[in-house]
Protein backbone atom coordinates (compact mmCIF):
# COMPACT_ATOMS: atom_id res chain seq x y z
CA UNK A 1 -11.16 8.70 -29.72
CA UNK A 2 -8.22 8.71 -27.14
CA UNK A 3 -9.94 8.85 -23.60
CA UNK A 4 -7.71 8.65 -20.05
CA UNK A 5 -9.36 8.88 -16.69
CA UNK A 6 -7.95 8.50 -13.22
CA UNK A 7 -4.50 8.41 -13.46
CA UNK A 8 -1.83 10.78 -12.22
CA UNK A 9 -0.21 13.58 -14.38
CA UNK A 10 2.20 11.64 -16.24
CA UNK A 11 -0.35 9.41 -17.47
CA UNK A 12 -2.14 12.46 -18.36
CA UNK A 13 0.26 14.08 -20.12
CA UNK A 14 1.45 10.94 -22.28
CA UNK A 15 -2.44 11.03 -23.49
CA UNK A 16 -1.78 14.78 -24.03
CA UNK A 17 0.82 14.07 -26.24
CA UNK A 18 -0.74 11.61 -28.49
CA UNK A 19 -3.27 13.42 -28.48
CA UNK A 20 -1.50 16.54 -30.18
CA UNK A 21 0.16 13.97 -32.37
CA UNK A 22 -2.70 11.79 -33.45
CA UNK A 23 -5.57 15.01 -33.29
CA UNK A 24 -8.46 12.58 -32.46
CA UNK A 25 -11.85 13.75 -33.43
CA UNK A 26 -12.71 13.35 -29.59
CA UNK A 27 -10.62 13.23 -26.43
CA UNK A 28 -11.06 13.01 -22.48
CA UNK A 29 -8.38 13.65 -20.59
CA UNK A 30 -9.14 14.58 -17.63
CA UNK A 31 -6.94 12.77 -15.65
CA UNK A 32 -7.11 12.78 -11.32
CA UNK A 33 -7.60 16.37 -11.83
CA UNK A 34 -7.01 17.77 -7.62
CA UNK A 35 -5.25 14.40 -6.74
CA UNK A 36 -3.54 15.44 -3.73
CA UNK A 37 -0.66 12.98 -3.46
CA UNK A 38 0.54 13.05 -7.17
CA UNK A 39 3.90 12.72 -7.21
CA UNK A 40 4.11 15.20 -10.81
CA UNK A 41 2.86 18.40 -11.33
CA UNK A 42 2.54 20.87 -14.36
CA UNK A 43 -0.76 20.14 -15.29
CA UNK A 44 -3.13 22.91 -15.96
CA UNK A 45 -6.89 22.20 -15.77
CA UNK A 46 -8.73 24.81 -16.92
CA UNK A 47 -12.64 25.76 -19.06
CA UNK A 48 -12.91 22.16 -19.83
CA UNK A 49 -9.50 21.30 -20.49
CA UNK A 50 -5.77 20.46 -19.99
CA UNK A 51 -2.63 22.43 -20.21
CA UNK A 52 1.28 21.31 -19.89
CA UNK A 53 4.12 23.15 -20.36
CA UNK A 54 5.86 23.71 -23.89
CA UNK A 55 9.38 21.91 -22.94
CA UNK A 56 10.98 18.90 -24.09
CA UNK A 57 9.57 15.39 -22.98
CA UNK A 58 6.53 15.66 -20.78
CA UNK A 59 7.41 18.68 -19.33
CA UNK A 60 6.56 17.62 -15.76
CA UNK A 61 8.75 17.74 -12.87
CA UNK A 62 8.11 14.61 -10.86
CA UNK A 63 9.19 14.19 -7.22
CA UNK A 64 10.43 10.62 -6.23
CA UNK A 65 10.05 11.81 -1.78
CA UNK A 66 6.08 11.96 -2.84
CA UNK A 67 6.21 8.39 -3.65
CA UNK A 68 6.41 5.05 -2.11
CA UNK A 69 6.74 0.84 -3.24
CA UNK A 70 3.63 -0.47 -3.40
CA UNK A 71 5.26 -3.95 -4.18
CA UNK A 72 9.13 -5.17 -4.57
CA UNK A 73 9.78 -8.16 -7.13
CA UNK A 74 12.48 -10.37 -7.26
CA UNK A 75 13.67 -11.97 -10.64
């Protein structure tokens, strides 16, 4: 069983992958399917499941402007 819920697309697609790698006998992946503020997209929800694009990596383009720092640490 790999399951994933409520995280953006790039946690998404990392389950994606191992998914395809490990082919679980179940899997949920269904992400934050319609977040509006995720800062990747490429995801394809569609009939019950998930889609990304056949590239290298993760495939998803992710756009640092949509972000911002939650926290700043110091060592």
């Amino acid at each position: 069983m790999v399951g994933q819920m409520n995280e953006g697309a790039v946690a998404t697609a990392a389950a994606l992958h191992l998914s395809c790698a490990v082919s679980p006998r179940f899997a949920e992946l269904y992400g934050a399917d319609g977040l509006q503020n995720d800062a990747a997209a490429g995801l394809i929800y569609r009939d019950g499941g998930v889609e990304g694009p056949a590239t290298t990596g993760l495939g998803l383009e992710f756009d640092a402007s949509r972000t911002h720092l939650v926290k700043e640490f110091e060592a």
